[in-house]
Protein backbone atom coordinates (compact mmCIF):
# COMPACT_ATOMS: atom_id res chain seq x y z
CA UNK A 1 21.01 2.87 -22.27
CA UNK A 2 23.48 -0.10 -21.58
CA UNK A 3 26.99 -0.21 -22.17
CA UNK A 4 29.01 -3.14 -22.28
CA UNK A 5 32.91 -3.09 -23.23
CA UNK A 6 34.73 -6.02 -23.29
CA UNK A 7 38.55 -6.32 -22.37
CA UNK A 8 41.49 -9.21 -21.68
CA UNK A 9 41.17 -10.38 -25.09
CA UNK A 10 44.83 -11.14 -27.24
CA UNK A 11 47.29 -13.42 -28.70
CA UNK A 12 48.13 -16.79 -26.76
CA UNK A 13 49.66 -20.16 -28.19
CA UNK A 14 47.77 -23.36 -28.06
CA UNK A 15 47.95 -24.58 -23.77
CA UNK A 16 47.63 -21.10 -22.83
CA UNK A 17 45.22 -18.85 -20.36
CA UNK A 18 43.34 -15.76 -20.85
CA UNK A 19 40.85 -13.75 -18.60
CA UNK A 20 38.01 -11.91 -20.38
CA UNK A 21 36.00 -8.97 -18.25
CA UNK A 22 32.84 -7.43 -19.09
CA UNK A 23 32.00 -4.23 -17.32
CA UNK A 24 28.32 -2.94 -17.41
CA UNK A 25 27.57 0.75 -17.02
CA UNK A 26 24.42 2.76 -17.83
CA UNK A 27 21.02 1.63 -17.51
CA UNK A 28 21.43 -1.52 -15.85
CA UNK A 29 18.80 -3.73 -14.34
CA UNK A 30 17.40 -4.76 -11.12
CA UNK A 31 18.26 -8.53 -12.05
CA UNK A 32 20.06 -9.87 -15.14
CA UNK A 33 21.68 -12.73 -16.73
CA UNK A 34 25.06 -12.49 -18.84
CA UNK A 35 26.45 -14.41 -21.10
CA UNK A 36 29.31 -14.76 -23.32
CA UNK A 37 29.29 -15.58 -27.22
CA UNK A 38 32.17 -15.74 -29.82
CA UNK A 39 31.76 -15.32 -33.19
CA UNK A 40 34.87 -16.75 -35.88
CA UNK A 41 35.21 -15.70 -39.33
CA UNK A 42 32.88 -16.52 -41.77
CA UNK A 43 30.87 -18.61 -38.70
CA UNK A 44 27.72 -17.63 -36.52
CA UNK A 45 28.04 -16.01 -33.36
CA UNK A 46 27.99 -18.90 -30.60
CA UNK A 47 27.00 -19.25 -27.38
CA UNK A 48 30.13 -20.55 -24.62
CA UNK A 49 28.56 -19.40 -21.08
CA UNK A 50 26.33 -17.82 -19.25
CA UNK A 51 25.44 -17.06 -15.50
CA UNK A 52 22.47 -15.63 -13.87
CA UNK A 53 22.47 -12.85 -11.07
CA UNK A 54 23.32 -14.22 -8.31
CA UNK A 55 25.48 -16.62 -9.78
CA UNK A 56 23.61 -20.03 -8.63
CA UNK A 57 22.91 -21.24 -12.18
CA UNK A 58 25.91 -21.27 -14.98
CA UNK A 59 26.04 -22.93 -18.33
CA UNK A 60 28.68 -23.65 -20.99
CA UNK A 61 28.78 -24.69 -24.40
CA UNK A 62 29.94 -28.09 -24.59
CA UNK A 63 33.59 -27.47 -26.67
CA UNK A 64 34.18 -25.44 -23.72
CA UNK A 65 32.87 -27.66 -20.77
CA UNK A 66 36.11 -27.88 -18.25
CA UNK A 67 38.60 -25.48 -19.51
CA UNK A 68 36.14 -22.26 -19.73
CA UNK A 69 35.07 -20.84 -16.13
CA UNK A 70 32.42 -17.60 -15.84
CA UNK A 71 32.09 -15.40 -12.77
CA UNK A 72 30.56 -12.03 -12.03
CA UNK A 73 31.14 -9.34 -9.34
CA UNK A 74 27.90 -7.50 -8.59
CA UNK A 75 28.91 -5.12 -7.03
CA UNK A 76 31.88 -4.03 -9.87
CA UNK A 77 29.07 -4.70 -12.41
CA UNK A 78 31.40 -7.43 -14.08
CA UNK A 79 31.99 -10.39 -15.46
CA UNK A 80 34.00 -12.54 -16.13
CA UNK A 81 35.16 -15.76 -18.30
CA UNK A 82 38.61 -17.35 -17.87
CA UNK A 83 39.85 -19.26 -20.44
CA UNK A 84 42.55 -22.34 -19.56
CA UNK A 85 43.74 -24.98 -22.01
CA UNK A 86 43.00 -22.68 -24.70
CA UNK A 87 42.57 -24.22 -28.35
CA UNK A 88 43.22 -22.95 -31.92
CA UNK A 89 39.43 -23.17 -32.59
CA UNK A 90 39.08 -20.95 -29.91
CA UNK A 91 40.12 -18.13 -31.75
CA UNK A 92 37.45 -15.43 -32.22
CA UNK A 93 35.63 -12.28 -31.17
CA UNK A 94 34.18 -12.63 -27.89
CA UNK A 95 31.09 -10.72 -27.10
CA UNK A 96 29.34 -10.33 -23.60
CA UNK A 97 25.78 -9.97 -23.18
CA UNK A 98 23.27 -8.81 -20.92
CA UNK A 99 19.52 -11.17 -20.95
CA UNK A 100 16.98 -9.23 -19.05
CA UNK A 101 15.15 -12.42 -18.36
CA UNK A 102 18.04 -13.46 -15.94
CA UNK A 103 17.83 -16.83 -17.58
CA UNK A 104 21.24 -18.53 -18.24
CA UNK A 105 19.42 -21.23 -20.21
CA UNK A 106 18.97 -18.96 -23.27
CA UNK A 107 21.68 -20.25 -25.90
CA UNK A 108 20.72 -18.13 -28.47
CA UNK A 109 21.96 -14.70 -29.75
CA UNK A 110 18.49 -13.28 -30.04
CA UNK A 111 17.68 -14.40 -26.28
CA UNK A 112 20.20 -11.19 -25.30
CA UNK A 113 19.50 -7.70 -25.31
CA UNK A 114 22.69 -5.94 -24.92
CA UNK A 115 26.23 -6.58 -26.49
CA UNK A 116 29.52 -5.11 -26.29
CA UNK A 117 31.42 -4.62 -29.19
CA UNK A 118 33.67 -7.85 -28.78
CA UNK A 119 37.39 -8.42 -27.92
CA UNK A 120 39.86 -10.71 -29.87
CA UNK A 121 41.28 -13.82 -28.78
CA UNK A 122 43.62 -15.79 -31.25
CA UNK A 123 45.21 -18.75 -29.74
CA UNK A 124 48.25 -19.96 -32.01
CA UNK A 125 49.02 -23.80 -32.89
């Protein structure tokens, strides 16, 4: 099995910075894409970014085009999303996910296999 636990997440006012990690453990794969997702109360889970493998191919949700960057360290078997210019509507449970396909394209919750159980990020006005 795959385990995914999220951490980096808390309380930050409005202008403020975070750094989210994702560390992978378990069953992992020879190749894989992650993503991250956030999910706000009483809203669908979302797609902000993902990355593929090797890191040549990343995509972001457009709210979070320019102030959201992802990264991952292979070898530590994590990732990573920092968070600048952070927003009130950014506040939510962020989840990281692992897509077998190693496809960065897939914007969809489905499209991912594994998820960690999410870490909070509320961002005060």
């Amino acid at each position: 099995q795959v385990q995914l636990v999220e951490s980096g997440g808390g309380l930050v006012q409005a202008g403020g910075s975070l750094r989210l990690s994702c560390v992978a453990s378990g069953r992992t794969f020879t190749t894989y894409a992650m993503g991250w997702f956030r999910q706000a109360p009483g809203k669908e889970r979302e797609f902000v970014a993902a990355i593929t493998w090797s890191g040549g191919v990343r995509n972001y949700a457009d709210s979070v085009l320019g102030r959201f960057t992802i990264s991952r360290d292979n070898a530590k078997t994590t990732m990573y999303l920092e968070m600048n210019s952070l927003k009130p509507e950014d506040t939510a449970v962020y989840y990281c996910a692992i897509n077998k396909r190693n496809s960065a394209s897939d914007y969809y919750a489905r499209d991912y296999d594994y998820w960690g159980q999410g870490t909070q990020v509320t961002v005060s006005s």
